[in-house]
C-alpha atoms as a PDB file:
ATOM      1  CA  UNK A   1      56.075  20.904 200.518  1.00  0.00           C
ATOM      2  CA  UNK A   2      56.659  17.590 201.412  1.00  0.00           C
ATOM      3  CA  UNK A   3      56.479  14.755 199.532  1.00  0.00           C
ATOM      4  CA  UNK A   4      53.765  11.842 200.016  1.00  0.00           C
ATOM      5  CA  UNK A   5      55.044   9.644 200.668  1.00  0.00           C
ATOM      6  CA  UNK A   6      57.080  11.186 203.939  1.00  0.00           C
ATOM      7  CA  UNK A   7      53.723  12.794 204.985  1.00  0.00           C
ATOM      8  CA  UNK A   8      52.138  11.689 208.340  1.00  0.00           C
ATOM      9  CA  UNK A   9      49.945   8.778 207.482  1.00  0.00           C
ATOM     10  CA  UNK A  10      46.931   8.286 209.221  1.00  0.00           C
ATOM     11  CA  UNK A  11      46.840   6.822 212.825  1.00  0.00           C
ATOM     12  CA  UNK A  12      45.831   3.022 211.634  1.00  0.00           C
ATOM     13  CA  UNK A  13      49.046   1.856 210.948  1.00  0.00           C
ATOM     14  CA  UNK A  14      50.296   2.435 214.212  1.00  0.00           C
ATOM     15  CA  UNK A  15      47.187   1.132 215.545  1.00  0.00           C
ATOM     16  CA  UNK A  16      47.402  -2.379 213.788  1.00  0.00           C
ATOM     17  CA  UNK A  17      51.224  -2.396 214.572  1.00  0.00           C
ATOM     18  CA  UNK A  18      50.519  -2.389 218.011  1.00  0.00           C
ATOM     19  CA  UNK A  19      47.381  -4.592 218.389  1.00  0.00           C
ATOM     20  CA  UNK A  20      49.542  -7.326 216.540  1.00  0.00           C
ATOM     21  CA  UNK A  21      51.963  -6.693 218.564  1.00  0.00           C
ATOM     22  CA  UNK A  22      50.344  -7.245 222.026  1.00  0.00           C
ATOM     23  CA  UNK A  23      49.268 -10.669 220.694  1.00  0.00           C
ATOM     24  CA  UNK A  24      52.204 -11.404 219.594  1.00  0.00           C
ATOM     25  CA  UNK A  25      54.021 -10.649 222.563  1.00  0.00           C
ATOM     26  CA  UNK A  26      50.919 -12.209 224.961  1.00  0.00           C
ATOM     27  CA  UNK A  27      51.185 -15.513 223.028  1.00  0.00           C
ATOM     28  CA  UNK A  28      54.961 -15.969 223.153  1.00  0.00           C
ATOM     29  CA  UNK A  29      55.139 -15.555 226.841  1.00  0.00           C
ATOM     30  CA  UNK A  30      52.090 -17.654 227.293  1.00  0.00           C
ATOM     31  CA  UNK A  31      53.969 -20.052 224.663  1.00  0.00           C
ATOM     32  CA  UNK A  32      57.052 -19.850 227.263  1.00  0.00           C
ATOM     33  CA  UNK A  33      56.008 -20.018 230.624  1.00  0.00           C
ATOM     34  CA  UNK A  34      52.493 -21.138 230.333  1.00  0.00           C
ATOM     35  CA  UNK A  35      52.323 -23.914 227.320  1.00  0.00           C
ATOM     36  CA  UNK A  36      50.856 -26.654 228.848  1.00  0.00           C
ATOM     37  CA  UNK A  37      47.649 -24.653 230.334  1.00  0.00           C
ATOM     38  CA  UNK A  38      47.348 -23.250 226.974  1.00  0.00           C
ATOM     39  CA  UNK A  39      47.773 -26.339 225.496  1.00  0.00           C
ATOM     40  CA  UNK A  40      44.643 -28.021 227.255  1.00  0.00           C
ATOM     41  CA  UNK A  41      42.606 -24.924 227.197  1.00  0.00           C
ATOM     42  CA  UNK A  42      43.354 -24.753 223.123  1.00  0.00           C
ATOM     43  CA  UNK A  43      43.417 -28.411 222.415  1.00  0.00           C
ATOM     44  CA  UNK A  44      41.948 -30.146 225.228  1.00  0.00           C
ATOM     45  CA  UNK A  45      43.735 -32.260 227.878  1.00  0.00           C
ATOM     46  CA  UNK A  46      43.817 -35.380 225.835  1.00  0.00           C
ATOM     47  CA  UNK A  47      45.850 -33.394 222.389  1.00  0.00           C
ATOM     48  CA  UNK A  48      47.983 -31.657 225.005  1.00  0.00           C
ATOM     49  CA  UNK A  49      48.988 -34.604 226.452  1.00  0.00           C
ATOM     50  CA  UNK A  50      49.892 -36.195 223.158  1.00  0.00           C
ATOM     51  CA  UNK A  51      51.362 -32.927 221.993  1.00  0.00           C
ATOM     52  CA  UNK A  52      54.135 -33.282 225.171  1.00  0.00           C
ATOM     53  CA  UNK A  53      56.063 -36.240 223.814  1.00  0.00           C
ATOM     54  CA  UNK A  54      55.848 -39.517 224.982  1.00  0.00           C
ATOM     55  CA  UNK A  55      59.837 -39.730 226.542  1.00  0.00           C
ATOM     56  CA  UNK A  56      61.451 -37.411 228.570  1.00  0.00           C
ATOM     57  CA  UNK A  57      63.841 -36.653 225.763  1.00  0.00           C
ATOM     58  CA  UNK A  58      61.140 -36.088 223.638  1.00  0.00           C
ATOM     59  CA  UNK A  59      59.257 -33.984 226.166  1.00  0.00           C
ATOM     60  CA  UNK A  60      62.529 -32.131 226.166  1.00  0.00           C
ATOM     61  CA  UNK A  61      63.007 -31.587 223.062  1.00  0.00           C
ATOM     62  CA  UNK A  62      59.262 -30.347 222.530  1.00  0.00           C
ATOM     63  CA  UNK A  63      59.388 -27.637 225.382  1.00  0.00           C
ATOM     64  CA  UNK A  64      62.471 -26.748 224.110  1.00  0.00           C
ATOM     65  CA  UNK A  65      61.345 -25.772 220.536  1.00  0.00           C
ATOM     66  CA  UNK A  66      58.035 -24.204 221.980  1.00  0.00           C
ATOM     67  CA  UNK A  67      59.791 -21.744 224.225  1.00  0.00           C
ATOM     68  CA  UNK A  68      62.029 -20.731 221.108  1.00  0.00           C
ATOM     69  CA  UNK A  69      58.954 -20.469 219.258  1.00  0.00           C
ATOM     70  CA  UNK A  70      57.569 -18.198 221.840  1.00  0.00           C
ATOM     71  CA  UNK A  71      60.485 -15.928 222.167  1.00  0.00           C
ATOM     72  CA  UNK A  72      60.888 -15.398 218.392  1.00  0.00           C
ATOM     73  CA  UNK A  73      56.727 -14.869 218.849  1.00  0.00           C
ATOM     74  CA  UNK A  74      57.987 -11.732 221.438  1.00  0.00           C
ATOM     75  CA  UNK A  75      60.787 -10.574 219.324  1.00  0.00           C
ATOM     76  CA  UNK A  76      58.289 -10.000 216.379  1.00  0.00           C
ATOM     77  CA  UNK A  77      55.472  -8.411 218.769  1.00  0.00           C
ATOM     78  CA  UNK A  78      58.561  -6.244 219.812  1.00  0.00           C
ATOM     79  CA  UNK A  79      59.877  -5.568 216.408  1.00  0.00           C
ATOM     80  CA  UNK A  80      55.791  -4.788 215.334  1.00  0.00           C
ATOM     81  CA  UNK A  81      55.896  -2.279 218.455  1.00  0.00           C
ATOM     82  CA  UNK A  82      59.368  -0.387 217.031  1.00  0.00           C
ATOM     83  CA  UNK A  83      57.873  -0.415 213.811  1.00  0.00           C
ATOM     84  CA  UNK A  84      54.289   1.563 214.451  1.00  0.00           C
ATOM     85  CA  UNK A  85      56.166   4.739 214.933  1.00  0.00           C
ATOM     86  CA  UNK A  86      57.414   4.629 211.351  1.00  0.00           C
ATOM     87  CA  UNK A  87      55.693   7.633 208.976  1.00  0.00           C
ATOM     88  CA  UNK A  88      57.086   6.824 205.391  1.00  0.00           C
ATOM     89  CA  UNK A  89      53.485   5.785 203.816  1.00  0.00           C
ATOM     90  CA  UNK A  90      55.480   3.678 201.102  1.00  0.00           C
ATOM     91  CA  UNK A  91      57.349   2.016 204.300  1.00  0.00           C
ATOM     92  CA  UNK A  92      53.510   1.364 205.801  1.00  0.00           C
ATOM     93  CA  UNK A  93      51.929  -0.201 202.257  1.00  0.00           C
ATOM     94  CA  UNK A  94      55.812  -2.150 202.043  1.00  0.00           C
ATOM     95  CA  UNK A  95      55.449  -3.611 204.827  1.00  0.00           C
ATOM     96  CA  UNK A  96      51.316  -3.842 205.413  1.00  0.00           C
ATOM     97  CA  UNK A  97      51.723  -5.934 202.053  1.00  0.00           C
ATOM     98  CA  UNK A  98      54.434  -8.044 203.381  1.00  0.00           C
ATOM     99  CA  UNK A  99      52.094  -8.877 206.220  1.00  0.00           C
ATOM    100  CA  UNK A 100      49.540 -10.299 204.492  1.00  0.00           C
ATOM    101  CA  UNK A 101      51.703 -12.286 202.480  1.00  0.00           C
ATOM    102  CA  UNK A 102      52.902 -13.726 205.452  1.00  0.00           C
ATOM    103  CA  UNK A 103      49.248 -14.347 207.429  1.00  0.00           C
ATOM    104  CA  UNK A 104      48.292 -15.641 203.862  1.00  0.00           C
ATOM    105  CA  UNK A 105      51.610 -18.214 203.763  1.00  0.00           C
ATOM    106  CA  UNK A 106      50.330 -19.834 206.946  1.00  0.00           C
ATOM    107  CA  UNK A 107      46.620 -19.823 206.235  1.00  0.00           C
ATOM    108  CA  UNK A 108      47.820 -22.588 203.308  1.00  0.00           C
ATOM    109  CA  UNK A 109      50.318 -24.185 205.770  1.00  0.00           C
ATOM    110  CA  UNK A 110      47.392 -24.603 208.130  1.00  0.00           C
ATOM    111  CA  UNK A 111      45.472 -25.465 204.719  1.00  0.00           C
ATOM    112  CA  UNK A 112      47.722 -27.912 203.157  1.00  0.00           C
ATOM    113  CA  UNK A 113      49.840 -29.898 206.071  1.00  0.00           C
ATOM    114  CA  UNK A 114      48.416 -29.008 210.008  1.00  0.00           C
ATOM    115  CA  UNK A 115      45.221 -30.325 209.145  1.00  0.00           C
ATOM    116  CA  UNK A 116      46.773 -33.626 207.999  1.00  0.00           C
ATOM    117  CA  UNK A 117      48.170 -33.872 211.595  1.00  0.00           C
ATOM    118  CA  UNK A 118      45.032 -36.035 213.544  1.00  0.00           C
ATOM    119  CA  UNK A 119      45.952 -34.568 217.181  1.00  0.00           C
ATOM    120  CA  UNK A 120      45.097 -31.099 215.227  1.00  0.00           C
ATOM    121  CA  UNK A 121      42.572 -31.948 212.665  1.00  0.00           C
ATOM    122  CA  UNK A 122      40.158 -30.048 214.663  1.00  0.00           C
ATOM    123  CA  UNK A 123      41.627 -27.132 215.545  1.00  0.00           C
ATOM    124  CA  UNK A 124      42.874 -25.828 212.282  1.00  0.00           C
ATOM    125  CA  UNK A 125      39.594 -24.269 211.261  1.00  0.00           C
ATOM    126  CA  UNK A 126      39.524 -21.966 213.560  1.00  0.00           C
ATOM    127  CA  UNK A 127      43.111 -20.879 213.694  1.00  0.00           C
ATOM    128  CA  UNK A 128      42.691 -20.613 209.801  1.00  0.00           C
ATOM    129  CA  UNK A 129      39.836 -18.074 211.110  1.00  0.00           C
ATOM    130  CA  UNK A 130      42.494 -15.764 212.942  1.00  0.00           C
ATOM    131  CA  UNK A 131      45.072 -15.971 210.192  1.00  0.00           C
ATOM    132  CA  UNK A 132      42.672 -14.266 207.992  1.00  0.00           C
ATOM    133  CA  UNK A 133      41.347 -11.848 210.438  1.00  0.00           C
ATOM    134  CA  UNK A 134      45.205 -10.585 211.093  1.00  0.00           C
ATOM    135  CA  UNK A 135      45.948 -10.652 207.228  1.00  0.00           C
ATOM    136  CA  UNK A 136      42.454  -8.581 206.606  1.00  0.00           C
ATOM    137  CA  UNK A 137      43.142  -6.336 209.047  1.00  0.00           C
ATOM    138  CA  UNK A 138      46.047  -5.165 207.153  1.00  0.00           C
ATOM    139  CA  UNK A 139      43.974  -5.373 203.549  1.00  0.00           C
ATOM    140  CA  UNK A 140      41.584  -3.100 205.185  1.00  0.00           C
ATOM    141  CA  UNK A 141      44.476  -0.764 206.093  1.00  0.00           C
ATOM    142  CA  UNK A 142      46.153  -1.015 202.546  1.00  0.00           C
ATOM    143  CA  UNK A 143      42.573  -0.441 201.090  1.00  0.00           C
ATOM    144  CA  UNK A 144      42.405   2.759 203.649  1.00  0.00           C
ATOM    145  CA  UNK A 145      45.608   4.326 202.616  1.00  0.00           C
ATOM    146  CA  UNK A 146      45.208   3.318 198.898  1.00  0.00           C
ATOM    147  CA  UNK A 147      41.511   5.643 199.147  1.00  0.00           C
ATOM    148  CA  UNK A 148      43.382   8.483 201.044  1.00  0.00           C
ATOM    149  CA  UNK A 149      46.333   8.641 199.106  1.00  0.00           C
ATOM    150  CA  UNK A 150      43.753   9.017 195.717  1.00  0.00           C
ATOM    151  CA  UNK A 151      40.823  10.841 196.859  1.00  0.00           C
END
């Protein structure tokens, strides 16, 4: 009999895994190739502008950093994707719990410093909006396993 926490979980964590992981790995190639349109459709073409740096060096510097920032974005929607075919339910809670810890860490970044920043003063409502959707999207899966694993 096997144990149960090497049984087959159900197919939600895989499910989350990869949803996560297609926007993870859609925003860090739009974050690469594509920044500046998705700069002014995000911010408008007034913040965008402001957001490129005011000197080429600067401008430099800020594309850059972005296009790092968008290929570590794709290395975590890939590592997300390797991940979803894990089955070890205490693996799934591990790490489902680790995820909301880290949606939850930059809900109060977005909380306590973007919204200080004027250029993004407006948008940081929203984007606190899909931090919590991603972190209660895992909740919901923790709360999911947590009833199966008791009932």
């Amino acid at each position: 009999m096997a144990s149960p926490s090497s049984s087959p979980s159900s197919s939600g964590f895989f499910a989350i895994c990869l949803l996560h992981s297609a926007v993870a790995v859609t925003c860090g190639a739009l974050m690469m190739f594509y920044l500046n349109e998705i700069a002014v459709f995000g911010h408008g073409s007034e913040t965008a502008r402001k957001l490129q740096g005011s000197t080429p060096h600067d401008q430099l510097l800020i594309q850059t950093s972005d296009s790092f920032a968008g290929l570590l974005l794709m290395a975590i929607g890939f590592l997300l994707f390797m991940v979803s075919f894990v089955k070890d339910r205490d693996f799934q809670a591990f790490f489902a719990k680790g995820c909301v810890l880290l949606h939850a860490s930059m809900a109060l970044w977005r909380v306590y410093f973007e919204r200080r920043v004027d250029d993004l003063a407006r948008d940081w409502p929203r984007q606190l909006v899909g931090d919590i959707m991603l972190s209660l999207s895992w909740v919901l899966f923790l709360v999911y396993s947590w009833r199966e694993k008791y009932d």
